[in-house]
Protein backbone atom coordinates (compact mmCIF):
# COMPACT_ATOMS: atom_id res chain seq x y z
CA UNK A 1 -25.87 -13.11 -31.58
CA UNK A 2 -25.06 -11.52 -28.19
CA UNK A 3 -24.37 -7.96 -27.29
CA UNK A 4 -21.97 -7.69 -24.57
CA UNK A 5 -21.87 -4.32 -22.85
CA UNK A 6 -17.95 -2.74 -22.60
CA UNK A 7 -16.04 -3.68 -19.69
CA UNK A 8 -15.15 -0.10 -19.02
CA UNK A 9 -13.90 0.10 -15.18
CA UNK A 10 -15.28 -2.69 -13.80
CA UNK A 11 -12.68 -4.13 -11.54
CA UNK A 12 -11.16 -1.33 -10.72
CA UNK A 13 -10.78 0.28 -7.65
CA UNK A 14 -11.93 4.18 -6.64
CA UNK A 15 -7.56 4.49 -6.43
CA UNK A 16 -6.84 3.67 -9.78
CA UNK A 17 -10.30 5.63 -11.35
CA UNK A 18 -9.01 9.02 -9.88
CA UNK A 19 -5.69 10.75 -9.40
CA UNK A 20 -3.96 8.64 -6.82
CA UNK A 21 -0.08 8.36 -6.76
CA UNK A 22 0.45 4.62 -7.31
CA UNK A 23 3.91 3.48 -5.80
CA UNK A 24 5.05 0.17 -6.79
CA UNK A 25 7.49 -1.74 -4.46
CA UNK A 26 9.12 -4.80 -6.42
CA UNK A 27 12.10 -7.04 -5.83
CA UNK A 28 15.05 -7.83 -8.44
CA UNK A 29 13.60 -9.33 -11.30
CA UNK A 30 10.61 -9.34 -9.73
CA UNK A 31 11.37 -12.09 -7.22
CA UNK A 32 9.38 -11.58 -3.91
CA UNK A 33 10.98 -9.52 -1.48
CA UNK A 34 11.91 -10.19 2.26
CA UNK A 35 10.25 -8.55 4.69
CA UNK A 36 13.55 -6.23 5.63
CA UNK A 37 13.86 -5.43 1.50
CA UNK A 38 10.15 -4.12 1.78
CA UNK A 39 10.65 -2.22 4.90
CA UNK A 40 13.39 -0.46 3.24
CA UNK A 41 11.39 0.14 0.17
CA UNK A 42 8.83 1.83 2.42
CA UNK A 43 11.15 3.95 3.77
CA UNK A 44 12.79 5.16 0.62
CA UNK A 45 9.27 5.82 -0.47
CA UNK A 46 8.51 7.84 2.32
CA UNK A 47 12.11 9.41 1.87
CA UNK A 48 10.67 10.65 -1.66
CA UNK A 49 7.63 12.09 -0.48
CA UNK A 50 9.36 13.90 2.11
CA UNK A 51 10.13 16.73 -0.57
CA UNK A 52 6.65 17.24 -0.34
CA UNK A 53 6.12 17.49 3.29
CA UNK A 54 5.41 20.99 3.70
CA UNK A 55 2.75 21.81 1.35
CA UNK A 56 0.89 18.52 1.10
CA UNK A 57 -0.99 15.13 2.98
CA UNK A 58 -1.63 12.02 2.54
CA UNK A 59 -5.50 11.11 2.79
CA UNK A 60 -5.67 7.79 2.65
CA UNK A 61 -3.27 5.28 2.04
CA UNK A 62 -4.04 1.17 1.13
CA UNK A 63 -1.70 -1.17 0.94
CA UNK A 64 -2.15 -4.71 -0.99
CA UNK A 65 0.45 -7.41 0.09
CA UNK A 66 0.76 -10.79 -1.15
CA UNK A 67 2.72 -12.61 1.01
CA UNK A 68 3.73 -15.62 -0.06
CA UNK A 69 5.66 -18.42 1.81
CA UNK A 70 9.56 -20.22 1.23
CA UNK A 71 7.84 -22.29 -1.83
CA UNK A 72 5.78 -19.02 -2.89
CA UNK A 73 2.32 -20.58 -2.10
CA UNK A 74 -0.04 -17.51 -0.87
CA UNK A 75 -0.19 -17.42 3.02
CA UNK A 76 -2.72 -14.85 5.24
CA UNK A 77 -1.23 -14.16 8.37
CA UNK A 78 -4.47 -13.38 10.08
CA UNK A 79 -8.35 -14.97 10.06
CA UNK A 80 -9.42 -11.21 8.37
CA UNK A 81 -6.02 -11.19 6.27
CA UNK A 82 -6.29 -7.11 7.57
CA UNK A 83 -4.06 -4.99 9.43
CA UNK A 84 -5.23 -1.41 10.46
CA UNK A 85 -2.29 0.80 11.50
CA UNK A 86 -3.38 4.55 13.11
CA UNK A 87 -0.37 7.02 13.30
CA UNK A 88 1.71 6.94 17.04
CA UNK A 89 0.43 9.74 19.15
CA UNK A 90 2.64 10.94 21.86
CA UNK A 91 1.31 11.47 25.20
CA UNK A 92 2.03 15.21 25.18
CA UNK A 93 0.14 15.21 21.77
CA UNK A 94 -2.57 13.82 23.66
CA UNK A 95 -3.08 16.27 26.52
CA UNK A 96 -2.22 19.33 24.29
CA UNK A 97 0.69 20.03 26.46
C-alpha cells in the first residue's frame, strides 16, 4: 500500500496563501459577461475601494480572464495570452513640474 503525502497548498497561488482581497466579477447566473458588463464591474470595484483611498495602496494587482468566444469555446487574444498595463503618467508628473 501507498502513502500519499497531503495535498496541502499545492496549486495555489502566493494570492490566495496570504491575505489578499480577492474580488470576484461574475455575470447573472453566472453567464459570461460582455466586455462593457466587465468594464463596469471594474469600475464599481474600484468605486468600493475608493473608501479606502486615503490611508491605503494597492501593491500588486493580477487579473485572470477567460475569455471565451459567441459559442463559449476559450479564445487568447494574443501569442503570450498577457497584457501588462503601467498606470498613465502625465507629462507634468514626468518633469516634476
Amino acid at each position: 500500500m501507498v502513502t500519499r503525502a497531503p495535498r496541502g497548498d499545492k496549486g495555489k497561488t502566493a494570492a490566495t496563501k496570504t491575505d489578499a482581497l480577492r474580488i470576484k466579477l461574475r455575470g447573472r447566473d453566472n453567464a459570461p459577461l460582455s466586455i462593457a458588463e466587465w468594464r463596469d464591474a471594474l469600475f464599481e470595484a474600484a468605486r468600493q475601494l475608493a473608501q479606502y483611498e486615503p490611508d491605503y495602496r494597492i501593491k500588486t494587482a493580477d487579473i485572470y480572464l477567460r475569455i471565451v468566444d459567441e459559442n463559449g469555446t476559450q479564445v487568447r487574444i494574443n501569442a503570450k495570452n498577457e497584457i501588462t498595463i503601467y498606470p498613465y503618467k502625465a507629462a507634468a508628473d514626468e518633469h516634476g513640474v
